[in-house]
N, C-alpha and C. Protein backbone atom coordinates (compact mmCIF):
# COMPACT_ATOMS: atom_id res chain seq x y z
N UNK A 1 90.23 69.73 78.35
CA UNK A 1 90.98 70.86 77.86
C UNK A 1 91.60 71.59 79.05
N UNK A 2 92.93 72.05 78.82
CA UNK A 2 93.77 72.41 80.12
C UNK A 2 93.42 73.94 79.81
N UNK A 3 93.21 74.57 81.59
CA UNK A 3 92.86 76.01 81.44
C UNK A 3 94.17 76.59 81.37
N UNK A 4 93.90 77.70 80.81
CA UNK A 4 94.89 78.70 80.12
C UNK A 4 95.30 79.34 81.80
N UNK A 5 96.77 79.63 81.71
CA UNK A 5 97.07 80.40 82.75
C UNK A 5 97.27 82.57 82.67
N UNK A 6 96.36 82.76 83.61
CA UNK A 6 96.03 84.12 82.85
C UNK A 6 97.23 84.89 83.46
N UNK A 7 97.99 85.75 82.92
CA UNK A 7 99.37 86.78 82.65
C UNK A 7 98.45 87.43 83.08
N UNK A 8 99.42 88.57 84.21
CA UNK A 8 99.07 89.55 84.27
C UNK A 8 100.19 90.50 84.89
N UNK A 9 100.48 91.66 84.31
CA UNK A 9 101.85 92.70 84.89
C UNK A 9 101.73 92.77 86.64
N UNK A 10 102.78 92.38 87.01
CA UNK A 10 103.23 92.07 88.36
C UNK A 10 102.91 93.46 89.25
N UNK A 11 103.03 95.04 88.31
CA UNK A 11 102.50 95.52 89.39
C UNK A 11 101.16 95.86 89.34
N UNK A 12 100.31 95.45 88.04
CA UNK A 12 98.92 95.38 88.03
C UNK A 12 98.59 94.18 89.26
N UNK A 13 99.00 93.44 89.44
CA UNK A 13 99.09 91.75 90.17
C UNK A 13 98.98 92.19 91.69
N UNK A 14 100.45 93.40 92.09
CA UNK A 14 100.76 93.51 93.44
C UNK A 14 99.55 94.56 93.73
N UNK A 15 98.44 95.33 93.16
CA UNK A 15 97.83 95.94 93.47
C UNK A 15 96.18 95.13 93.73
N UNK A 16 96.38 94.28 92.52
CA UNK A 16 94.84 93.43 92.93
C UNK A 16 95.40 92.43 94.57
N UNK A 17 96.51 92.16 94.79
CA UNK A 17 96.43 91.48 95.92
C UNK A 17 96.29 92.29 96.77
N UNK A 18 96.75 93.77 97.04
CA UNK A 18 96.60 95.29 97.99
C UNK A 18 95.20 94.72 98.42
N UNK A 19 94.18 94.77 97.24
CA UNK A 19 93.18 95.09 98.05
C UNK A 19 92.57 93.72 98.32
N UNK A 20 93.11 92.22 98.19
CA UNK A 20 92.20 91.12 98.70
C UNK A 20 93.02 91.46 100.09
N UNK A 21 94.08 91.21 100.41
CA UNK A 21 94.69 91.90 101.59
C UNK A 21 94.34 92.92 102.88
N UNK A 22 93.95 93.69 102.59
CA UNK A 22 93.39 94.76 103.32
C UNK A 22 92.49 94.90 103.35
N UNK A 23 91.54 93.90 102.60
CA UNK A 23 90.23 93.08 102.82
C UNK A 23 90.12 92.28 103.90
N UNK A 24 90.98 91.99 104.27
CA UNK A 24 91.31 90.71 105.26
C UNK A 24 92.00 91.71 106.48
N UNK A 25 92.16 92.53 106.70
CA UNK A 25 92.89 93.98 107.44
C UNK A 25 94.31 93.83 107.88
N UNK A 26 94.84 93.41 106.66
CA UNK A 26 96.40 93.00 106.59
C UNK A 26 97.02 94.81 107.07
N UNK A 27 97.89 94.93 107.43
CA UNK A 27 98.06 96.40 107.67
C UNK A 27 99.37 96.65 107.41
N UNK A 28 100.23 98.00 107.44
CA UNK A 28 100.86 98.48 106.91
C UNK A 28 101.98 97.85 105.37
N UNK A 29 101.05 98.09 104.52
CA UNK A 29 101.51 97.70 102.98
C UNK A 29 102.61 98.52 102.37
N UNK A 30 103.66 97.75 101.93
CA UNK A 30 104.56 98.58 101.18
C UNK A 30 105.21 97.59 100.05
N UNK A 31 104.96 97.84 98.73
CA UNK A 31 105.39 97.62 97.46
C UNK A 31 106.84 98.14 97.34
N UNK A 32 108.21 97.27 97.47
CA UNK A 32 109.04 97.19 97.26
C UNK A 32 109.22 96.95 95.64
N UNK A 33 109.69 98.16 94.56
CA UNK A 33 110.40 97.70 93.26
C UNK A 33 111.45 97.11 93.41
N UNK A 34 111.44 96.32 92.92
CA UNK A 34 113.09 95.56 92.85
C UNK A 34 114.22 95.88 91.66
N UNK A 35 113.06 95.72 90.43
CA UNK A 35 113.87 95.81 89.09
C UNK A 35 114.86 96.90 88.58
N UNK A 36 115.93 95.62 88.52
CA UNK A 36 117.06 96.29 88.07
C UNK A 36 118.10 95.81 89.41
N UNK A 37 117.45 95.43 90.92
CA UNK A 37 118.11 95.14 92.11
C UNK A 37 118.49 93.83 92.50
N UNK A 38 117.72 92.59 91.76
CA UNK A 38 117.29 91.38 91.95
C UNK A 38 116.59 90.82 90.98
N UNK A 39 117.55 89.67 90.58
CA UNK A 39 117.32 88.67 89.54
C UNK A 39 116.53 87.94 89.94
N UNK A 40 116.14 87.80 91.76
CA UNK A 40 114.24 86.65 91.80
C UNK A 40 113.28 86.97 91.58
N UNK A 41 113.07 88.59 91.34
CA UNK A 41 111.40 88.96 91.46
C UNK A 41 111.47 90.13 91.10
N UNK A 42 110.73 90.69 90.59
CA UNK A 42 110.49 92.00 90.20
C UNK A 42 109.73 93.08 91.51
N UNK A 43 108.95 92.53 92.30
CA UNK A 43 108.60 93.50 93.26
C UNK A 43 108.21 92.23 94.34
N UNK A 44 108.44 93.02 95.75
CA UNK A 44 108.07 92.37 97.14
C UNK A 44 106.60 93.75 97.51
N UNK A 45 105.90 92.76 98.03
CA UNK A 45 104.88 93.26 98.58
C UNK A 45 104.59 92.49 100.07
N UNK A 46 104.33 93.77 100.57
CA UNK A 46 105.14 93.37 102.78
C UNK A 46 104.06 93.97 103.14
N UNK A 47 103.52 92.70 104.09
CA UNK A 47 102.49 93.42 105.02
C UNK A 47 102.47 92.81 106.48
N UNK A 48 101.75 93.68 107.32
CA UNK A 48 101.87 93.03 108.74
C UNK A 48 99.89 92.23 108.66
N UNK A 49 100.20 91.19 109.70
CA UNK A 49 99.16 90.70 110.20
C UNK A 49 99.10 90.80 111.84
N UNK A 50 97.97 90.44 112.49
CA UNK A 50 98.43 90.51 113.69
C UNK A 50 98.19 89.33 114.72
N UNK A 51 98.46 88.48 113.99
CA UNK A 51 98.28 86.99 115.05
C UNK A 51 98.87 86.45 113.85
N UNK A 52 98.88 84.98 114.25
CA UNK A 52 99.09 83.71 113.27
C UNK A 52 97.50 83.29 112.62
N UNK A 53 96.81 83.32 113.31
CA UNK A 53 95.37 83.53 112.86
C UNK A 53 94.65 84.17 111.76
N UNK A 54 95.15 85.68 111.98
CA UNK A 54 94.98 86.21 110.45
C UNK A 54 95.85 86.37 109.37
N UNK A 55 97.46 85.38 109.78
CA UNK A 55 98.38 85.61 108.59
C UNK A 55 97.56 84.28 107.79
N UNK A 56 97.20 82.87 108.59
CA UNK A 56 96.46 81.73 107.72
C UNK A 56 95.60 82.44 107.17
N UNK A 57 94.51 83.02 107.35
CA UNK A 57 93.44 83.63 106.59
C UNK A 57 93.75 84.92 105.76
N UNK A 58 95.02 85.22 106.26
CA UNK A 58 94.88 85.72 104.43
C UNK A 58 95.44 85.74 103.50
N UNK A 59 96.46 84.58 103.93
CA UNK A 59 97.10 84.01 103.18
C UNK A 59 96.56 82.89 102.78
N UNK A 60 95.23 82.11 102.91
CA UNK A 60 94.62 81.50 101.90
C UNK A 60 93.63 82.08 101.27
N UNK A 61 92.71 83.04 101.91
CA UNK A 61 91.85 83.78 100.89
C UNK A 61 93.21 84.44 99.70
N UNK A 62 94.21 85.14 99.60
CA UNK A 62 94.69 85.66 98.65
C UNK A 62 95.06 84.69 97.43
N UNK A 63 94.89 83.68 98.35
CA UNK A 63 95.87 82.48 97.41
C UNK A 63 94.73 81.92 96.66
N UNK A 64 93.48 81.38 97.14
CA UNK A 64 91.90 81.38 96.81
C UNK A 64 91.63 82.49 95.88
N UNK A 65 91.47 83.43 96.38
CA UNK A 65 91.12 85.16 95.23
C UNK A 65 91.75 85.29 93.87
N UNK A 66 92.95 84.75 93.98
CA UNK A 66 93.78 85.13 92.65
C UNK A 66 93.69 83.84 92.10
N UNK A 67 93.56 82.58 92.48
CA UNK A 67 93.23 81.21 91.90
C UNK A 67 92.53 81.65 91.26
N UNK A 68 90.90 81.68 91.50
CA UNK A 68 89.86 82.21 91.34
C UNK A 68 90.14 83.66 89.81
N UNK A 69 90.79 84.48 89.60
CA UNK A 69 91.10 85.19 88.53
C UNK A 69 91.83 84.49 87.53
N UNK A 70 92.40 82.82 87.79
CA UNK A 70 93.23 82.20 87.18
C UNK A 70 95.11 82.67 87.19
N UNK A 71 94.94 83.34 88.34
CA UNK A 71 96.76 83.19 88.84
C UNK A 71 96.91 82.81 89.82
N UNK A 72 97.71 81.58 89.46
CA UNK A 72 98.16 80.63 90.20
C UNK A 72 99.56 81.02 90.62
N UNK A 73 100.05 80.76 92.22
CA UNK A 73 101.24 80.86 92.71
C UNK A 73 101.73 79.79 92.33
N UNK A 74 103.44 79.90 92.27
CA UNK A 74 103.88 79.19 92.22
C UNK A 74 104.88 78.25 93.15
N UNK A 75 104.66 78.88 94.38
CA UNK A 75 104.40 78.05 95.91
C UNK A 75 103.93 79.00 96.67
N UNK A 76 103.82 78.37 97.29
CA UNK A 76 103.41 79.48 99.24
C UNK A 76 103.92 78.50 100.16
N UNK A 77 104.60 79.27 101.03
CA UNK A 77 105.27 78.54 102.17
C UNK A 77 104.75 79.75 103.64
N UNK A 78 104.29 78.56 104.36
CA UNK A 78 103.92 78.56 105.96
C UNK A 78 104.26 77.67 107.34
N UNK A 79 104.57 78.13 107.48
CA UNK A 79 104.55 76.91 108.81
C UNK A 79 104.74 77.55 109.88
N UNK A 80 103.68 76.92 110.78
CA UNK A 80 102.96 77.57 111.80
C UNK A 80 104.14 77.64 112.71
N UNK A 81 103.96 78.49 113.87
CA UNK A 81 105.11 79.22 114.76
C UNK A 81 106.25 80.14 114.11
N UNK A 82 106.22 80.21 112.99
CA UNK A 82 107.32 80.99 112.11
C UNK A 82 106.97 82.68 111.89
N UNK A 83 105.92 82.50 111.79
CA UNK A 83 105.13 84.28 111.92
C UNK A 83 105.85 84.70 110.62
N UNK A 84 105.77 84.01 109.66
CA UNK A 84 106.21 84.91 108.40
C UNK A 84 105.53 83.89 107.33
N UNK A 85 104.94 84.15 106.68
CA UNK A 85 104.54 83.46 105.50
C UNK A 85 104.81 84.34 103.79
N UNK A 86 104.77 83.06 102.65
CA UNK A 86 104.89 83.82 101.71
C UNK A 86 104.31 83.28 100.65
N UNK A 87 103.73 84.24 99.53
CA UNK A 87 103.30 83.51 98.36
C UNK A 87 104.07 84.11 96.91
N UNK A 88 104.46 83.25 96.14
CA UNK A 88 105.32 83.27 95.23
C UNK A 88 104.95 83.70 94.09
N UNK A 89 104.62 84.56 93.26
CA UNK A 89 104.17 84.49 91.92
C UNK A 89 105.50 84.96 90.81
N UNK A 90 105.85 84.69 91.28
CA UNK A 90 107.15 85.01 89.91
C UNK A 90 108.41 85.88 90.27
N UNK A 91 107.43 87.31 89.60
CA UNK A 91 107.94 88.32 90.12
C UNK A 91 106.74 89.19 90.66
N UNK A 92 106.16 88.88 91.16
CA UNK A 92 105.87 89.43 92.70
C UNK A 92 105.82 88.27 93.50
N UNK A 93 106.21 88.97 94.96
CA UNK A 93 106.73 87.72 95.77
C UNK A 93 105.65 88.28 97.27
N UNK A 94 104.86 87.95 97.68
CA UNK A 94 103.94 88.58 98.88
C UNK A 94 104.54 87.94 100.16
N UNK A 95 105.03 89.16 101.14
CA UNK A 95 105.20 88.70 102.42
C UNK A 95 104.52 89.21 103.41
N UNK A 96 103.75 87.83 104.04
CA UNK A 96 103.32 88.52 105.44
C UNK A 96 103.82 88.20 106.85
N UNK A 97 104.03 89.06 107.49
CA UNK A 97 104.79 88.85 108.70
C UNK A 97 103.72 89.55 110.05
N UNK A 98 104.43 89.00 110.87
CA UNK A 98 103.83 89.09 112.66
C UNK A 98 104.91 90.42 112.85
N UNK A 99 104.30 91.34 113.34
CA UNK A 99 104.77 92.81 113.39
C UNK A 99 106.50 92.34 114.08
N UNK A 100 106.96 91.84 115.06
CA UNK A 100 108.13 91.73 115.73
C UNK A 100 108.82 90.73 114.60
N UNK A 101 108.04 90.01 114.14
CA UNK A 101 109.16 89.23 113.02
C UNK A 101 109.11 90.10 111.65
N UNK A 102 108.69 91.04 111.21
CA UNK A 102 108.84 91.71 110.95
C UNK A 102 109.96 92.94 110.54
N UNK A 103 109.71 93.23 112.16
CA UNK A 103 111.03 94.36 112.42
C UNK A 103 112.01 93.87 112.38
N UNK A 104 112.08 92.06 112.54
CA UNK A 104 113.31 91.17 112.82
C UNK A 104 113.87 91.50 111.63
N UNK A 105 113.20 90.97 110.49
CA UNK A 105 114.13 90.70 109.22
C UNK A 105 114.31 91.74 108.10
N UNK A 106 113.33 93.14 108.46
CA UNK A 106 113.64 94.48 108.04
C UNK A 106 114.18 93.93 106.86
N UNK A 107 113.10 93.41 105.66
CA UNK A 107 113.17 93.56 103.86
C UNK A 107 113.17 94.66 103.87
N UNK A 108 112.81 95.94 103.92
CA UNK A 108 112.55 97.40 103.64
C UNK A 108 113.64 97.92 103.68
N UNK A 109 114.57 97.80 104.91
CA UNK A 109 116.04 98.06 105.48
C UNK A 109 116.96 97.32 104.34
N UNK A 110 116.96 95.91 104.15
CA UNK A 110 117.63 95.18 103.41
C UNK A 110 117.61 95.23 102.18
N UNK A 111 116.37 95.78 101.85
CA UNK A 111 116.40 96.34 100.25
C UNK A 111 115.77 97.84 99.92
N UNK A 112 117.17 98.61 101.00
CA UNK A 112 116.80 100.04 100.95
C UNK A 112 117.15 100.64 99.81
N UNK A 113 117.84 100.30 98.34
CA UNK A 113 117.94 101.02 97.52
C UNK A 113 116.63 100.69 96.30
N UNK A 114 115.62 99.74 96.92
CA UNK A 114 114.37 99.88 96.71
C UNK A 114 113.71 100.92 96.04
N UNK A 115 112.90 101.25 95.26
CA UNK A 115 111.68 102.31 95.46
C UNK A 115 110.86 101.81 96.24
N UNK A 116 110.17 102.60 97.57
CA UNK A 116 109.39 101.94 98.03
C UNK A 116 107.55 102.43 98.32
N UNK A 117 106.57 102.11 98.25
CA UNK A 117 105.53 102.64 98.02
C UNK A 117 104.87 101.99 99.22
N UNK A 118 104.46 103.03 100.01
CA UNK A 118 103.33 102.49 101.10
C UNK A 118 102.04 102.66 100.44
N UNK A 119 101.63 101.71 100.79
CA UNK A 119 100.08 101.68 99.95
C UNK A 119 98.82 101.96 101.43
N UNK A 120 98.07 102.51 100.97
CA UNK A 120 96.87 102.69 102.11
C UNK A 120 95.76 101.98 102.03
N UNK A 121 94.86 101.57 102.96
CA UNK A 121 93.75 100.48 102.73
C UNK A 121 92.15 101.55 102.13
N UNK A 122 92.21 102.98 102.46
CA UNK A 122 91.75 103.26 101.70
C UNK A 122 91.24 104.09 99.85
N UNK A 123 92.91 103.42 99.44
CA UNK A 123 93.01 103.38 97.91
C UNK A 123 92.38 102.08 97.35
N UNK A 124 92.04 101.34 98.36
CA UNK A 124 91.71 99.87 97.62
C UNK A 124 90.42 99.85 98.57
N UNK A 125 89.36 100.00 97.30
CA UNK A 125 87.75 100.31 98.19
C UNK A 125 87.26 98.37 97.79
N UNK A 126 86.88 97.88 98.95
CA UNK A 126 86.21 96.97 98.95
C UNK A 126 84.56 96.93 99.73
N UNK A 127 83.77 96.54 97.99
CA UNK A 127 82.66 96.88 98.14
C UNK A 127 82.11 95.54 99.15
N UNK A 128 81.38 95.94 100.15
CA UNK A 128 80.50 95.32 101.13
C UNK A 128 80.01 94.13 100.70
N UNK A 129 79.32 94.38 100.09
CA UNK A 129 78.69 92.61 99.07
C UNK A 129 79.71 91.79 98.51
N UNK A 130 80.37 92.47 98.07
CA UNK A 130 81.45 91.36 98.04
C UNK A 130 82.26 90.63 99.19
N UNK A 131 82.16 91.15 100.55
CA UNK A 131 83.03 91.06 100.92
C UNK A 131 82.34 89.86 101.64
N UNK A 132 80.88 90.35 101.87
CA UNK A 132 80.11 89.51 102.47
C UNK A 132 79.81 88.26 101.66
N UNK A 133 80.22 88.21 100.56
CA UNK A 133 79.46 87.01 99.39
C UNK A 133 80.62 86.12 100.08
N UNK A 134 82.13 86.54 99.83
CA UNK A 134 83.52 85.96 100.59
C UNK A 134 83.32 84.98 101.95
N UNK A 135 82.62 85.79 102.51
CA UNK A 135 82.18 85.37 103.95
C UNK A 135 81.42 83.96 104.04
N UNK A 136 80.32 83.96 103.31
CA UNK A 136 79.36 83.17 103.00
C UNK A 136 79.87 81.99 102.78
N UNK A 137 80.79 82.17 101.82
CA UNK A 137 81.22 81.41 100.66
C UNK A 137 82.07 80.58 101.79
N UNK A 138 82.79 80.51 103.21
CA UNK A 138 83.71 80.11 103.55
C UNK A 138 82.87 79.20 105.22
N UNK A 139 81.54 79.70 104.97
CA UNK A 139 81.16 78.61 105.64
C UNK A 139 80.77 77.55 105.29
């Protein structure tokens, strides 16, 4: 029997990834609305990492985390030396970038008639045991 793919509102979606994200100490978050601006996606969600090291790790725990709730992306693209990675869900679209590639390609700037929402890492409380069960789980 094929599992059901579980729906869920994109900015209910861009907020459960906030906090697997900043679990992982993805840093400065900002929820770009799109709708009404762009026919690919309904919202971009932009964060910095700070190596290539922690954009792989959390860009597969997020991709792992939301598997795991039964939402599945519908690609993610990486490739190493590029300092920008992304995961696709429809309409939310998650980008993480290396702070200078980043400032390079200024989405925020490029889609300044945006609403845009900085999100903080402590609106999204991640409880300890969990975080540690995560941990466990990846050795």
């Amino acid at each position: 029997m094929a599992k059901t793919k579980t729906v869920v509102d994109p900015q209910a979606l861009a907020h459960m990834a906030a906090g697997i994200l900043f679990s992982k100490k993805a840093e400065e978050m900002v929820l770009l609305d799109l709708r009404g601006l762009s026919s690919l996606t309904d919202y971009y969600l932009i964060c910095t990492c700070q190596n290539e090291a922690q954009m792989r790790a959390v860009l597969h725990n997020t991709y792992r985390m939301l598997s795991r709730e039964g939402i599945k992306a519908l690609r993610s693209e990486y490739h190493g030396g590029v300092r920008w990675a992304v995961l696709d869900y429809g309409d939310l679209i998650i980008h993480l970038f290396e702070k200078d590639t980043r400032n390079y390609y200024s989405l925020e700037r490029l889609w300044a008639d945006a609403k845009a929402t900085k999100l903080k890492a402590e609106d999204y409380v991640v409880h300890e045991e969990a975080a540690a069960e995560e941990e466990d789980e990846d050795l």
